[in-house]
Protein backbone atom coordinates (compact mmCIF):
# COMPACT_ATOMS: atom_id res chain seq x y z
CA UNK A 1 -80.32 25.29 118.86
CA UNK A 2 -79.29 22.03 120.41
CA UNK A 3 -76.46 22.55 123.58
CA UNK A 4 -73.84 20.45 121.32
CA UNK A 5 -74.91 21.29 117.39
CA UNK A 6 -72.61 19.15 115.04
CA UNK A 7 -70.57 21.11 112.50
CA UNK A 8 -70.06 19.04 109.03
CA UNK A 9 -66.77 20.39 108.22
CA UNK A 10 -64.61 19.39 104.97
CA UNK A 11 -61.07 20.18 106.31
CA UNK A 12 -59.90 21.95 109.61
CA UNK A 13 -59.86 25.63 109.55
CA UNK A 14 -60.79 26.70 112.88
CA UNK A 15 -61.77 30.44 111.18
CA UNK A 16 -64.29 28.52 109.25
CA UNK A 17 -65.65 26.72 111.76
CA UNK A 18 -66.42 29.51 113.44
CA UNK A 19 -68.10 31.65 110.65
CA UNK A 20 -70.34 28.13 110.63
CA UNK A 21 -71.39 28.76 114.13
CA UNK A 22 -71.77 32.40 114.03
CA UNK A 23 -74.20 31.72 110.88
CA UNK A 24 -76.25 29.04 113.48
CA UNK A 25 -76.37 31.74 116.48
CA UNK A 26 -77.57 34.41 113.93
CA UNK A 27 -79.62 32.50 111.59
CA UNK A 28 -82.67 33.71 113.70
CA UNK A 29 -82.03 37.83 112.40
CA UNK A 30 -82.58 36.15 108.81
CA UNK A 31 -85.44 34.39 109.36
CA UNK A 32 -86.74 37.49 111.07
CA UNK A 33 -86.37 39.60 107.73
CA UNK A 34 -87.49 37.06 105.25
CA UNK A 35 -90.92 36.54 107.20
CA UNK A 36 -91.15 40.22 106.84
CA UNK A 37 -90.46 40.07 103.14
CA UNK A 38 -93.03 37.25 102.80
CA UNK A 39 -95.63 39.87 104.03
CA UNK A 40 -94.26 42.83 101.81
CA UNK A 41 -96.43 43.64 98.87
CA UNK A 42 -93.02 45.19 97.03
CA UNK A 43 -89.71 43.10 97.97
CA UNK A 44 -87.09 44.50 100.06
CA UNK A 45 -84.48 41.91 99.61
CA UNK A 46 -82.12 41.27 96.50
CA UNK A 47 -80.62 38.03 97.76
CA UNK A 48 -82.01 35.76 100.19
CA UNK A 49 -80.70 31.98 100.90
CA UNK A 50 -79.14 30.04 103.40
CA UNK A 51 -76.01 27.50 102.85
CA UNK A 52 -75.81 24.23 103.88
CA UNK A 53 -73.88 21.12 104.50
CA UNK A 54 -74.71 18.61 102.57
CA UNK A 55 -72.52 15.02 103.30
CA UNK A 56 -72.41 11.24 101.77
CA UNK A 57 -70.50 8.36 102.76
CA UNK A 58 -67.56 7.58 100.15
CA UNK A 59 -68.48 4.14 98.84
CA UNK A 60 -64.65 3.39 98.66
CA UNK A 61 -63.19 5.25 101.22
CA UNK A 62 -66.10 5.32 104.04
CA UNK A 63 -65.31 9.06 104.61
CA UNK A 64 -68.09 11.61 104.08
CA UNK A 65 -67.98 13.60 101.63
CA UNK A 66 -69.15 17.16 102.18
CA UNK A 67 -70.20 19.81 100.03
CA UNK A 68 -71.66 23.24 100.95
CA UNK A 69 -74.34 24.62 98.55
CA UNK A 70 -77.54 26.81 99.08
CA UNK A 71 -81.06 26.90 99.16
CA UNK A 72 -83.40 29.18 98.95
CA UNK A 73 -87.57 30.31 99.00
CA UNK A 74 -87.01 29.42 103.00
CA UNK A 75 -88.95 28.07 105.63
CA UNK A 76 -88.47 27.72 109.69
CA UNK A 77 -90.26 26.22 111.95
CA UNK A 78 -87.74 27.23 115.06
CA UNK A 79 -86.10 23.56 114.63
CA UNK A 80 -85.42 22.96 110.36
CA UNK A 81 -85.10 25.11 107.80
CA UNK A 82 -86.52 24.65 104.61
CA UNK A 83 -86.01 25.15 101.34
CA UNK A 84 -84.79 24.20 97.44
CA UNK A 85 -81.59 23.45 96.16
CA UNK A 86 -80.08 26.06 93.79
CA UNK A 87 -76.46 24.74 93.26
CA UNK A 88 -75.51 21.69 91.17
CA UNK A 89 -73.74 19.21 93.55
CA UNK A 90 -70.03 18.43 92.26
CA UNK A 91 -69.45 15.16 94.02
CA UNK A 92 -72.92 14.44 95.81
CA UNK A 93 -74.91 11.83 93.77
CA UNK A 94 -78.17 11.69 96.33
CA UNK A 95 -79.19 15.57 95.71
CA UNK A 96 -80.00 17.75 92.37
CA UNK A 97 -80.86 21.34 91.35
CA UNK A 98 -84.37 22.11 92.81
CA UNK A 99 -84.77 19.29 95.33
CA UNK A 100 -86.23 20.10 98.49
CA UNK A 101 -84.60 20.61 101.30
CA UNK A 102 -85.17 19.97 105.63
CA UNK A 103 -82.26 19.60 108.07
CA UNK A 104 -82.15 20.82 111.21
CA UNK A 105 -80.68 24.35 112.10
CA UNK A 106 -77.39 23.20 113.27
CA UNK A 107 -76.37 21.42 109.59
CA UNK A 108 -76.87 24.89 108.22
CA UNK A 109 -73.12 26.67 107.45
CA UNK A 110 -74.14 30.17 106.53
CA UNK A 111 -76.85 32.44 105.53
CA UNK A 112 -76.95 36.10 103.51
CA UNK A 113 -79.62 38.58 102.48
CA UNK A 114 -79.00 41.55 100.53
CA UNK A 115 -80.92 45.10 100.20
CA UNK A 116 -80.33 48.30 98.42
CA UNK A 117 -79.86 51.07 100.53
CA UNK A 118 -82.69 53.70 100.37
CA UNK A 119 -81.63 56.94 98.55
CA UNK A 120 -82.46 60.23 98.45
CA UNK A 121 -84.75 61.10 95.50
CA UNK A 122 -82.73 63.14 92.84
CA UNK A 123 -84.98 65.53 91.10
CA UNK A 124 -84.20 68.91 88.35
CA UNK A 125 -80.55 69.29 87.63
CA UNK A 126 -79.00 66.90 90.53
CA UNK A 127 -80.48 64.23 88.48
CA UNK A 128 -79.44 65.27 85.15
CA UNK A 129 -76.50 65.69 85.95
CA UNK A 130 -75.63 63.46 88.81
CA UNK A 131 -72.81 60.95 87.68
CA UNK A 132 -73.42 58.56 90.78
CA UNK A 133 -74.38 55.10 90.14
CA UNK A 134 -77.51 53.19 91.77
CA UNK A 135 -75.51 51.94 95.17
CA UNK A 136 -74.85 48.25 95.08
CA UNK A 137 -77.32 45.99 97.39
CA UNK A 138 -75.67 45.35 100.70
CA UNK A 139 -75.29 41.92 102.02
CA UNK A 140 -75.77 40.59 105.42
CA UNK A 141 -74.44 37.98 107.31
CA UNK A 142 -72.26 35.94 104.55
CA UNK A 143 -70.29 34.29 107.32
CA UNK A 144 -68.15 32.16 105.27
CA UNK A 145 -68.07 34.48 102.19
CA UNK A 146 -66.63 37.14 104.47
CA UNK A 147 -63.80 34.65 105.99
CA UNK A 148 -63.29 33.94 102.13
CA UNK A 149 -62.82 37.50 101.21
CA UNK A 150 -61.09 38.15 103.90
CA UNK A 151 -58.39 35.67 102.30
CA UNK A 152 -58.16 37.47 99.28
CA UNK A 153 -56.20 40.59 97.85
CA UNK A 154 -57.87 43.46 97.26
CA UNK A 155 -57.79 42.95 93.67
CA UNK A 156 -59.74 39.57 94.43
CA UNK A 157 -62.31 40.86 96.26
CA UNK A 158 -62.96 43.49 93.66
CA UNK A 159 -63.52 41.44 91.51
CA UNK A 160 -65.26 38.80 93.62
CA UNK A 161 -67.78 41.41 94.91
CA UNK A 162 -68.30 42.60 90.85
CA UNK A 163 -68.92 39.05 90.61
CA UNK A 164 -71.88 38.85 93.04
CA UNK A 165 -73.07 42.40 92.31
CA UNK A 166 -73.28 43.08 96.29
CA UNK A 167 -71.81 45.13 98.79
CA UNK A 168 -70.23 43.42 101.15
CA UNK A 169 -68.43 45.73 103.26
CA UNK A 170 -65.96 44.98 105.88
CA UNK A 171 -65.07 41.40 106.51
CA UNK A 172 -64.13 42.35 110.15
CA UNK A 173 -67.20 43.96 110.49
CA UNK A 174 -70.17 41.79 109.26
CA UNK A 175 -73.70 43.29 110.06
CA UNK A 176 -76.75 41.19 110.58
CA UNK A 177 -79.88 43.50 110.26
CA UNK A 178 -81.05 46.18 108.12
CA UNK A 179 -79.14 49.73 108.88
CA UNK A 180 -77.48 48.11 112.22
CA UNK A 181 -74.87 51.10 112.99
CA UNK A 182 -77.55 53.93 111.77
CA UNK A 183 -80.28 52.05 114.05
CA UNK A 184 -79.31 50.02 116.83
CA UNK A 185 -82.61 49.25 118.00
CA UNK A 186 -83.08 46.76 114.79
CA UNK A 187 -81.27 44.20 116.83
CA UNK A 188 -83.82 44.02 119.42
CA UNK A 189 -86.81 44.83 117.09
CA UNK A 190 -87.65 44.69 113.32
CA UNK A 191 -89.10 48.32 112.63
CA UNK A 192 -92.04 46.55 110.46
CA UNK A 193 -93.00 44.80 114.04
CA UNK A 194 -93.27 48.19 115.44
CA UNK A 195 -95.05 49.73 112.60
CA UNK A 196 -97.41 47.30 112.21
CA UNK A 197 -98.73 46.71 115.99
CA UNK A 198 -102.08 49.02 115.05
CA UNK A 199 -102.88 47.11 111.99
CA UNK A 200 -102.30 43.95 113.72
CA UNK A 201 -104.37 44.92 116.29
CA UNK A 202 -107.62 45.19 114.20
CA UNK A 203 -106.68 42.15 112.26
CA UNK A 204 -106.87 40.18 115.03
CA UNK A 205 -109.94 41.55 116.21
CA UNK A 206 -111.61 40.89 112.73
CA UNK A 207 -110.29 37.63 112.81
CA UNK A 208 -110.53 36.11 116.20
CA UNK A 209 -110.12 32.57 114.98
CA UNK A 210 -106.40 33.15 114.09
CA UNK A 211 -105.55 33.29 117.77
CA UNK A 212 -106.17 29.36 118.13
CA UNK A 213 -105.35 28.30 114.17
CA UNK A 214 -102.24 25.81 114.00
CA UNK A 215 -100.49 24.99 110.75
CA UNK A 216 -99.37 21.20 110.01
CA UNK A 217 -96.44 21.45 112.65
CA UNK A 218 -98.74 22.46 115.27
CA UNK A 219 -97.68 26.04 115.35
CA UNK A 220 -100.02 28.97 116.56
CA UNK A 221 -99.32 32.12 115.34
CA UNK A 222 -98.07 32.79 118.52
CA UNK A 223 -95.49 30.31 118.12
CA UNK A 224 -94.06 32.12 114.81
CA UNK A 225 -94.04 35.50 115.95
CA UNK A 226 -92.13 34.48 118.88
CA UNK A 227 -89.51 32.59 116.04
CA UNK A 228 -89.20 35.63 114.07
CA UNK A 229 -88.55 37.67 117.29
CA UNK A 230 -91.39 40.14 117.18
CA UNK A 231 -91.69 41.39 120.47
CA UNK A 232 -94.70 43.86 119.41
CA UNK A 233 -97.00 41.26 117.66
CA UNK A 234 -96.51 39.07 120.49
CA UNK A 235 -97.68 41.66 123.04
CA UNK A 236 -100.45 42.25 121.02
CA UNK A 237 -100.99 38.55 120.66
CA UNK A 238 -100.99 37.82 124.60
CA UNK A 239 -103.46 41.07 125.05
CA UNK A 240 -105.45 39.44 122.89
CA UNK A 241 -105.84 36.10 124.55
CA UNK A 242 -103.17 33.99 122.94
CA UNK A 243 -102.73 31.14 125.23
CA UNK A 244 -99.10 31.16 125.72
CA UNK A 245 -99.18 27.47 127.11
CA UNK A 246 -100.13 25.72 123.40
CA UNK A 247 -97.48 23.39 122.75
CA UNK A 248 -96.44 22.70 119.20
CA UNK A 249 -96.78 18.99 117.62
CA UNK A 250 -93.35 18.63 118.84
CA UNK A 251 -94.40 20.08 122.57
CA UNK A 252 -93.07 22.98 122.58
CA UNK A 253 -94.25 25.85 123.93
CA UNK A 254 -93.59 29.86 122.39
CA UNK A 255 -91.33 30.26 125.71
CA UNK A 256 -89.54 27.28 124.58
CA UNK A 257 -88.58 28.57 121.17
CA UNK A 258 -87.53 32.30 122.95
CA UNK A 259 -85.11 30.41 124.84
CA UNK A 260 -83.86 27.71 121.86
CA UNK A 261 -83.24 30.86 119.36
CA UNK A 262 -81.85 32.91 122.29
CA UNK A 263 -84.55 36.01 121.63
CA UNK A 264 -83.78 37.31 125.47
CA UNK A 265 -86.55 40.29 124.64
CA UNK A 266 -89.00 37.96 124.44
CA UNK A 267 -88.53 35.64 127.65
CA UNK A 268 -89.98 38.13 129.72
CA UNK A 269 -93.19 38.63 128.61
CA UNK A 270 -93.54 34.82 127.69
CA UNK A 271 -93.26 33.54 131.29
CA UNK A 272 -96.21 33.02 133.66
């Protein structure tokens, strides 16, 4: 993220500003779980999109004009995040439904995912006659939808969480990663990084070539598990022979992007 990111704000409401910037500094936990989902062969998550800022200059007045609206089916390269436009615009005349979408990480305003908590299988008689419903996904992150809610009477957020079909739990308390209180550890490392170090492990080794492969934005795969924090595929990378000095088209280097998304587990072991 840039030392001095630019918040496009449409009023002053210094508790939304900051649910803005804590959606910036966080953004990298979702991009973390939605490369994982991209790999799953059965999807985890419910809900997955990111909210932006989209502005225009009034033609009479000269002011901008902002409206917040999401995207989704996302993309990062550690710099923009990607995506298509899933709201209908109510004043913006430059941007439709299903237009793609690239701005840089500090016009985004919020993010959320959503999964259903596991549950213990219910077999026999608990299951005949078990009256408990199927538990409600749970949302993460929801920056701004959490400083909304937590504007609201409890009546309102009933039904505004009916409404969305998600639980959203506290609004003092807004969690970032999969089963954060039950498993601390999540914030440093996604358990699907851990679990998967053998595997990846042979598949490099049966596919050598992906060591040096870049994509259209110059990235090695090196660069992107750095961006998605993975502190076990990039060990496994550097054992390998990843050359941890490959700058992207943009020149930056893997160490670069630990440092710009703030992943201080990775820093470490990305230095010479």
């Amino acid at each position: 993220m840039e030392n001095n990111p630019i918040f496009f704000a449409d009023g002053s409401d210094s508790r939304m500003m900051e649910a803005y910037k804590r959606a910036q500094e966080t953004f990298k936990y979702f991009w973390r779980e939605q490369s994982w989902e991209y790999r799953r062969i059965i999807p985890a998550l419910t809900v997955s999109c990111v909210k932006i800022a989209f502005y225009q200059e009034d033609p009479e007045t000269g002011e901008n004009i902002v409206e917040h609206m999401w995207i989704n089916d996302i993309d990062f390269d550690g710099d923009h995040v990607k995506g298509y436009l899933i709201n209908e615009p109510n004043e913006l005349t430059h941007i439709q439904v299903g237009d793609y979408v690239n701005v840089p990480l500090n016009e985004i305003s919020d993010w959320l995912f959503a999964i259903t908590p596991a549950t213990k299988k219910q077999t026999g008689l608990s299951k005949l006659f078990s009256s408990s419903a199927e538990p409600l996904p749970k949302a993460y992150g929801g920056f701004t939808i959490q400083k909304m809610r937590s504007d609201m009477s409890p009546a309102e957020r009933k039904d505004h969480d009916q409404a969305w079909q998600l639980d959203f739990g506290d609004f003092n308390d807004i969690e970032v990663v999969y089963e954060q209180k039950e498993k601390p550890e999540n914030l440093i490392e996604h358990p699907m990084s851990r679990n998967m170090q053998a595997d990846f492990v042979k598949f490099l080794k049966d596919y050598p070539d992906e060591l040096t492969h870049t994509d259209e934005n110059g990235l090695t795969i090196l660069h992107k598990e750095t961006i998605a924090g993975n502190l076990s595929s990039v060990e496994v990378l550097l054992t390998a022979g990843a050359d941890r000095n490959l700058k992207t088209s943009s020149g930056k280097t893997a160490l670069d992007f630990a440092r710009q998304l703030n992943w201080e587990h990775l820093i470490p072991v990305l230095v010479n």
